[in-house]
Protein backbone atom coordinates (compact mmCIF):
# COMPACT_ATOMS: atom_id res chain seq x y z
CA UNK A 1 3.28 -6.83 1.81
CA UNK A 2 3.51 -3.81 4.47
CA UNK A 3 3.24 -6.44 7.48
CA UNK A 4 6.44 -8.67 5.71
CA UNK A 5 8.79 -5.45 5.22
CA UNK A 6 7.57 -4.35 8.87
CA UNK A 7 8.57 -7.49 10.48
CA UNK A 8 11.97 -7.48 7.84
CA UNK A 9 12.83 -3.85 9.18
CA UNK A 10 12.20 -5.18 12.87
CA UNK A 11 14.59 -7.94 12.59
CA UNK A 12 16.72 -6.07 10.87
CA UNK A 13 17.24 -3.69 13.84
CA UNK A 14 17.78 -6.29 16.32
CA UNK A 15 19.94 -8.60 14.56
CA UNK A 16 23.14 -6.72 12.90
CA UNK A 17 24.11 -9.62 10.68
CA UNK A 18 20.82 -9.31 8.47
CA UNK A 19 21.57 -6.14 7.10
CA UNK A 20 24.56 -8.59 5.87
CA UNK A 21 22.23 -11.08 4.35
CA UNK A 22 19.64 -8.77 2.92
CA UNK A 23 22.47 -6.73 0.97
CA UNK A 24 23.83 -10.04 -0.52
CA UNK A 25 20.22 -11.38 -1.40
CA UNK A 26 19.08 -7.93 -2.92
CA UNK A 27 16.18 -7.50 -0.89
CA UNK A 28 15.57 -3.84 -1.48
CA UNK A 29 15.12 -5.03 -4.89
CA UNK A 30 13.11 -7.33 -4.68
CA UNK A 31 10.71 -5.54 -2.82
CA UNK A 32 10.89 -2.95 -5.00
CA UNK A 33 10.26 -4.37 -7.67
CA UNK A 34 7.03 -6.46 -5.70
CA UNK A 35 5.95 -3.35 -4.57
CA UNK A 36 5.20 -1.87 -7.73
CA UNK A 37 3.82 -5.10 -9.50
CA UNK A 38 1.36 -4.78 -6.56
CA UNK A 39 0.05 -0.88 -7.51
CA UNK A 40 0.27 -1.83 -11.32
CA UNK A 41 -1.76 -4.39 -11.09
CA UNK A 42 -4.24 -3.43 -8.81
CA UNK A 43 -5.33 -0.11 -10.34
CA UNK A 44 -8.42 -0.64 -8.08
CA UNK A 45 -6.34 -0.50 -4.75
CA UNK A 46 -6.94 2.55 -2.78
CA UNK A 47 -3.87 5.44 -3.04
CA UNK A 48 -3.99 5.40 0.43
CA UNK A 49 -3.03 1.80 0.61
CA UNK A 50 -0.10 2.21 -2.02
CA UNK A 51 1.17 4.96 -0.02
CA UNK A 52 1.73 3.02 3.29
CA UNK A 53 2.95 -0.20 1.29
CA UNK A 54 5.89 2.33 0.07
CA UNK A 55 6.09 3.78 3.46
CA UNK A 56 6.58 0.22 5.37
CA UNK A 57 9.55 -0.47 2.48
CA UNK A 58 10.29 3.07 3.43
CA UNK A 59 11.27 1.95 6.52
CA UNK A 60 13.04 -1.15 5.58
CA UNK A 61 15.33 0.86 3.82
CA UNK A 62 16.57 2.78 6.45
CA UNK A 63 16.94 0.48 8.80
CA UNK A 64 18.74 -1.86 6.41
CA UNK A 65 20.60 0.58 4.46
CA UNK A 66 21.33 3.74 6.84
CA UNK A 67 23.72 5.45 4.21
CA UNK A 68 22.33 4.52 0.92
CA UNK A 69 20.33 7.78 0.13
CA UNK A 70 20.32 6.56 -3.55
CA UNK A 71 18.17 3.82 -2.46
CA UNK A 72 15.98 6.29 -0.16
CA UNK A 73 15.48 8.27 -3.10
CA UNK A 74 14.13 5.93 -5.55
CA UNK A 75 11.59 5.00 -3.02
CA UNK A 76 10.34 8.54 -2.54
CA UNK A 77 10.21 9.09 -6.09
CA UNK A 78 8.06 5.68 -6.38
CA UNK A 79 5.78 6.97 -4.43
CA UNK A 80 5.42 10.43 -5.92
CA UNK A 81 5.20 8.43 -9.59
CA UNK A 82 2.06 6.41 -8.09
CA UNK A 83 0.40 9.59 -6.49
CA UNK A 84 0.88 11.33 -9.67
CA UNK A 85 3.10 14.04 -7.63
């Protein structure tokens, strides 16, 4: 999941017209929403792991939504939620 948002982010800062198509698709959603499907489900899955899955759509959100600090937000407080912060 970290390698796909990695590679989405990297597109996303060389081509301008997919911040375009990833707003009208609802990425950040999406991957939201996978990303904690993937560290309910997998209780077993190291904290470590979790962390840098929310860090790679970390970075997919600001390089596909620069201004939306709403969006920035929620993921921050995902991850504090799954280290128990």
């Amino acid at each position: 999941m970290s390698s796909l948002m990695d590679r989405l982010a990297a597109y996303a800062q060389r081509t301008h017209e997919a911040t375009g198509q990833f707003e009208q698709t609802v990425a950040f959603e999406k991957l939201q929403e996978a990303c904690g499907k993937i560290s309910e489900s997998h209780a077993e899955m190291p904290l470590a792991e979790v962390i840098a899955m929310y860090g790679s759509l970390l970075d997919f959100t600001v390089n596909v939504y620069k201004n939306d600090l709403g969006s920035i937000d929620s993921v921050l407080e995902a991850c504090c939620k799954v280290g128990g912060w």
